[in-house]
C-alpha atoms as a PDB file:
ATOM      1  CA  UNK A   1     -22.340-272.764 128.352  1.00  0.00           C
ATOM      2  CA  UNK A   2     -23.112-269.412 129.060  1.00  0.00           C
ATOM      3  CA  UNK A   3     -21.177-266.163 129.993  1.00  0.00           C
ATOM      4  CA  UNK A   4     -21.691-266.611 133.634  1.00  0.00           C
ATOM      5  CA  UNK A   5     -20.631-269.983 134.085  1.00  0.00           C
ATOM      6  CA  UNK A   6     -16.925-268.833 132.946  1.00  0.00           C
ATOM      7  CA  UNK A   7     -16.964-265.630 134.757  1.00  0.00           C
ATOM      8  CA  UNK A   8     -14.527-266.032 137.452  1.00  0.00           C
ATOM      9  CA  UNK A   9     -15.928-263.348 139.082  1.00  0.00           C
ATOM     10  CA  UNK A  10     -19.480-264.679 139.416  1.00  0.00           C
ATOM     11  CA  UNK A  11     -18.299-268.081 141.737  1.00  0.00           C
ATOM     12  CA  UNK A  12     -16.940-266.315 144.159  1.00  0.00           C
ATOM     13  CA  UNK A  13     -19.796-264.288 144.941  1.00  0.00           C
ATOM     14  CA  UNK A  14     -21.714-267.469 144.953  1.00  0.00           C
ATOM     15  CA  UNK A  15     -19.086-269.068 147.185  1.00  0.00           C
ATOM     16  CA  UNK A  16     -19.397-266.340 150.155  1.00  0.00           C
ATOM     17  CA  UNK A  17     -22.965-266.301 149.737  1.00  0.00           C
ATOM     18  CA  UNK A  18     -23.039-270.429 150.584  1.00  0.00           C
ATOM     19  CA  UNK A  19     -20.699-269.712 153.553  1.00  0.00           C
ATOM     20  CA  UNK A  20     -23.593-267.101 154.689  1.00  0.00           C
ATOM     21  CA  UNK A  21     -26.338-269.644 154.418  1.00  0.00           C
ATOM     22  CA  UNK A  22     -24.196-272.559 155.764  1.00  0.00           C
ATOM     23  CA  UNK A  23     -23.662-270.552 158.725  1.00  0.00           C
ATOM     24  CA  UNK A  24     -26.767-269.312 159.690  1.00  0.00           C
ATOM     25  CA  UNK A  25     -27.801-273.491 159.707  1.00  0.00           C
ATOM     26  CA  UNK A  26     -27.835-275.142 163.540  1.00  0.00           C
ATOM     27  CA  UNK A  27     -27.646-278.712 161.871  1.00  0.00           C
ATOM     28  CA  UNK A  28     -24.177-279.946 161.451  1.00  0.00           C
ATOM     29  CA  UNK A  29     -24.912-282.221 158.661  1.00  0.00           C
ATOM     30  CA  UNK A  30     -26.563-279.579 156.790  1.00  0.00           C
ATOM     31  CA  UNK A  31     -24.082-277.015 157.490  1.00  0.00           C
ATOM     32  CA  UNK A  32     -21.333-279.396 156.307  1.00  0.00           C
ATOM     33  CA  UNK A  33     -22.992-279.797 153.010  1.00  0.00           C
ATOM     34  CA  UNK A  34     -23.435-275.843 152.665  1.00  0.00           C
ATOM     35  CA  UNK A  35     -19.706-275.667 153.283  1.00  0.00           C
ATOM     36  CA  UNK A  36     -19.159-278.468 150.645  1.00  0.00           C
ATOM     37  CA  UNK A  37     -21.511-276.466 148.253  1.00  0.00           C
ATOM     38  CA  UNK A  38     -19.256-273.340 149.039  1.00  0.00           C
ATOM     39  CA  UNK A  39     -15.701-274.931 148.254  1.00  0.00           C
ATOM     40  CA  UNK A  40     -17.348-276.596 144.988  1.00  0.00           C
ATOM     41  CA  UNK A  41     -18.118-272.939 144.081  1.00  0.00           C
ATOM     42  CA  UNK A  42     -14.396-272.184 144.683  1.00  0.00           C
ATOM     43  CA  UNK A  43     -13.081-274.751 142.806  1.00  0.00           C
ATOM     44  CA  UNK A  44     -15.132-273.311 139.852  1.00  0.00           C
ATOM     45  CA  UNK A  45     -13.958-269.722 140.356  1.00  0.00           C
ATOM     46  CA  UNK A  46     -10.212-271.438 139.744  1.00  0.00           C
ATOM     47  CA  UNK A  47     -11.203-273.602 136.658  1.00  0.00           C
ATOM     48  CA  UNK A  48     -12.859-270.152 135.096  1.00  0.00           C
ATOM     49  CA  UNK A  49     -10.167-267.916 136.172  1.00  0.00           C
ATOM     50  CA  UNK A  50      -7.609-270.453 134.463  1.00  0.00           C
ATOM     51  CA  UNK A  51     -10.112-270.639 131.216  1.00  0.00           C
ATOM     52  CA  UNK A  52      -9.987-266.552 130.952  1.00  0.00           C
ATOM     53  CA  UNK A  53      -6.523-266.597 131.324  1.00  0.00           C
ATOM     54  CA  UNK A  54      -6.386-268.929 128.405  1.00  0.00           C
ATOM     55  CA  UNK A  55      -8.876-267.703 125.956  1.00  0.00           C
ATOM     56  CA  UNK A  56      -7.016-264.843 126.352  1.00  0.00           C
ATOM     57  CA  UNK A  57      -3.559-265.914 125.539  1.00  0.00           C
ATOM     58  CA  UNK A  58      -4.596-268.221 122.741  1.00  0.00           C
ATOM     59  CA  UNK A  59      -7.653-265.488 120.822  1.00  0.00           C
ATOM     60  CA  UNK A  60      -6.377-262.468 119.102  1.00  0.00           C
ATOM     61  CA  UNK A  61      -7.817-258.973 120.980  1.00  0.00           C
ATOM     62  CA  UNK A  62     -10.663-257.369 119.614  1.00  0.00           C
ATOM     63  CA  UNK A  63      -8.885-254.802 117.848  1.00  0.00           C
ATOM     64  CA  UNK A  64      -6.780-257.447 116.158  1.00  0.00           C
ATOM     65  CA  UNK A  65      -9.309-259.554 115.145  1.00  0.00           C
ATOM     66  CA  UNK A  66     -12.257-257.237 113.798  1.00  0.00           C
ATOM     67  CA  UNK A  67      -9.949-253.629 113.222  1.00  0.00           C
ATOM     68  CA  UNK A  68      -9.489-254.113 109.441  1.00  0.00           C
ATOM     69  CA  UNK A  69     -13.358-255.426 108.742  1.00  0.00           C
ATOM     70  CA  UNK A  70     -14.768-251.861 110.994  1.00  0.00           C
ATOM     71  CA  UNK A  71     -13.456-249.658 108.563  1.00  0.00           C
ATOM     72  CA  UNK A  72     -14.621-251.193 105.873  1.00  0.00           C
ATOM     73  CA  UNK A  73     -18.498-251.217 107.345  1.00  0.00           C
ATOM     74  CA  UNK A  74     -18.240-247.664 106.865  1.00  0.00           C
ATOM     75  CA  UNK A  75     -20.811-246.806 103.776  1.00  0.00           C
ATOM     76  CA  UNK A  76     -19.191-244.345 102.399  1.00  0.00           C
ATOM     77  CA  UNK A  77     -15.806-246.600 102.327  1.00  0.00           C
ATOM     78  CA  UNK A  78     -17.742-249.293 101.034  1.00  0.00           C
ATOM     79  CA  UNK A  79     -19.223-247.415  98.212  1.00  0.00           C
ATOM     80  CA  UNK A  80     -15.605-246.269  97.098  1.00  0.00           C
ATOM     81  CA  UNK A  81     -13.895-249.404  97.314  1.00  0.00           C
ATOM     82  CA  UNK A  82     -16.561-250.484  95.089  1.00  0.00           C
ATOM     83  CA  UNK A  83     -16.602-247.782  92.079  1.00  0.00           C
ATOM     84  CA  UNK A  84     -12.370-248.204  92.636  1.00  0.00           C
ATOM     85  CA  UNK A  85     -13.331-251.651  92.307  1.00  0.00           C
ATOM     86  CA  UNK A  86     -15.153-251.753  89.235  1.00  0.00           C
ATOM     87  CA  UNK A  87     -13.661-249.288  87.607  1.00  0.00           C
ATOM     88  CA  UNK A  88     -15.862-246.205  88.532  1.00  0.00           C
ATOM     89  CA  UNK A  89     -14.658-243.022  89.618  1.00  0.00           C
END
């Protein structure tokens, strides 16, 4: 699944651009299927609004989760903790 497909920004976008379409239509049947196609799009901006709102509640924050690994990717940290490591100085 990619990024887009849980963006709940993305369906509603989607959803008032299938009311635009349905309504420029002169057949009813056609229309009513547009206008379908339109609620199905807001019924997926819900379900990925609700997913965000998970994910975020249930993964740690960025700065939580990778904070103490960044400083270490520093070279010159690196190379220290290694000669304090080994017994270098």
């Amino acid at each position: 699944m990619n990024s887009r497909e849980n963006d709940a920004r993305h369906w509603p976008l989607m959803a008032e651009e299938a009311v635009a379409v349905a309504q420029q239509m002169k057949d009813p049947h056609t229309k009513g299927i547009m206008l379908d196609v339109a609620a199905g799009f807001d019924r997926r901006a819900e379900q990925a609004a609700r997913h965000a709102k998970v994910i975020a509640q249930t993964l740690p924050s960025r700065k939580q989760k990778w904070g103490s690994i960044n400083r270490w990717a520093r070279p010159a940290r690196r190379k220290l903790w290694w000669r304090q490591t080994m017994g270098e100085q």
